[in-house]
Protein backbone atom coordinates (compact mmCIF):
# COMPACT_ATOMS: atom_id res chain seq x y z
CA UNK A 1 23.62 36.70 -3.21
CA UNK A 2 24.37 34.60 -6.61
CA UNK A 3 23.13 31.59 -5.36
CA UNK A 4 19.36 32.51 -4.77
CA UNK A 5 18.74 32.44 -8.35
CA UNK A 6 17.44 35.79 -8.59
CA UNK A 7 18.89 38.17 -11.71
CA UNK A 8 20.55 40.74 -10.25
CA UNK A 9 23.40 43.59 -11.40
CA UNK A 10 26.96 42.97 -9.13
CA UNK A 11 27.33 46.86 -10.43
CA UNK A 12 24.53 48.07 -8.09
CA UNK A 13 25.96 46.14 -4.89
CA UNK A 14 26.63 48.08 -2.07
CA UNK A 15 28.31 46.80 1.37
CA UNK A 16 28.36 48.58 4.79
CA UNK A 17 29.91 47.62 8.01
CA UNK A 18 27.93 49.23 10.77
CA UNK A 19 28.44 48.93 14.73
CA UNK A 20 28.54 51.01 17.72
CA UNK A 21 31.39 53.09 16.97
CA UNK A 22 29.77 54.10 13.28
CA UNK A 23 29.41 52.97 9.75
CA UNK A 24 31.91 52.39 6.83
CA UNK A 25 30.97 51.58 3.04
CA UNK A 26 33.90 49.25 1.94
CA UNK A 27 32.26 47.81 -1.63
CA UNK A 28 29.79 50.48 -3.73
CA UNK A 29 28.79 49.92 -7.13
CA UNK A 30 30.38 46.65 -7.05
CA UNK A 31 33.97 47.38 -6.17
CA UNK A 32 35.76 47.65 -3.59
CA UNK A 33 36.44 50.79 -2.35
CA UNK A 34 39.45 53.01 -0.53
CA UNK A 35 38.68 52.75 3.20
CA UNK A 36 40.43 53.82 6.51
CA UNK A 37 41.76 50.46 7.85
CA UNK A 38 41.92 51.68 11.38
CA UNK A 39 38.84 52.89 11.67
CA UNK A 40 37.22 49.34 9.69
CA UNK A 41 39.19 47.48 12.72
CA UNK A 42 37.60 49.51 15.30
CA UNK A 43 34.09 48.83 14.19
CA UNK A 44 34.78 45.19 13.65
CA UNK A 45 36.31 45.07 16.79
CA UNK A 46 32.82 45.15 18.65
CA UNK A 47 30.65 42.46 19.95
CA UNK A 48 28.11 43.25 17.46
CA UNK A 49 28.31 44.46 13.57
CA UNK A 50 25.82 44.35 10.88
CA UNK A 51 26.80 43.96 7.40
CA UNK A 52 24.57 45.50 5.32
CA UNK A 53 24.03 44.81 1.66
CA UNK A 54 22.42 46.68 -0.75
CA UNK A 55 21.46 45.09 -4.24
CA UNK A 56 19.30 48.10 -5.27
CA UNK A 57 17.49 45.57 -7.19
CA UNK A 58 13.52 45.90 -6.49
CA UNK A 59 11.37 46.54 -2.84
CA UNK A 60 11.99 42.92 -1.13
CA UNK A 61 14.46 42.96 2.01
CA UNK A 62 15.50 39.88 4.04
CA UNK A 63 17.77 39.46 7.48
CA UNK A 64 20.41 36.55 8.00
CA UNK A 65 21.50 36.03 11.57
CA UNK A 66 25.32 34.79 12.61
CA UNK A 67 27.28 34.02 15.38
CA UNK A 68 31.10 32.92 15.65
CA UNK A 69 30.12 29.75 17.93
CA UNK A 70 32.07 26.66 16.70
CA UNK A 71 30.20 23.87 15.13
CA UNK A 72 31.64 20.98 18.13
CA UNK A 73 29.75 23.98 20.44
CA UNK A 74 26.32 23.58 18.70
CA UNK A 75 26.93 19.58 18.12
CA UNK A 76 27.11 19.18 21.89
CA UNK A 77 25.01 21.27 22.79
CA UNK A 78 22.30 19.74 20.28
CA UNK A 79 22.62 16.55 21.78
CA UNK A 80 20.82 16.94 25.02
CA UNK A 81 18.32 14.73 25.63
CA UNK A 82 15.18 14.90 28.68
């Protein structure tokens, strides 16, 4: 978030785990908050989670894909040739 070069407040971050089994907040205003461990494990525990943060800093969005595929995966897999 620092590194775009954009001004913004750390104070007005907000971070959310979200995935099938539900939604947990585990940083608001900037700090970490209190959360129920078991029930952050279960949500990460899916195939799929979004982590959602909120800078509360203006209209503009944006959406960053990942994946847990090593790089030697991708490096192989980039080097096929026709």
């Amino acid at each position: 978030m620092g590194y775009s070069n954009i001004p913004f407040n750390p104070e007005h971050v907000r971070i959310d785990l979200l995935s099938e089994v539900g939604e947990i907040t585990v940083c608001r205003n900037g700090v970490g908050v209190d959360i129920d461990e078991e029930y952050a494990s279960e949500i990460l525990g899916e195939d799929e989670i979004v982590i959602r943060i909120t800078i509360d800093n203006g209209n503009a969005s944006a959406t960053c894909w990942g994946c847990d595929i090593p790089y030697d995966y991708i490096k192989l897999n980039g080097n096929y040739r026709k």
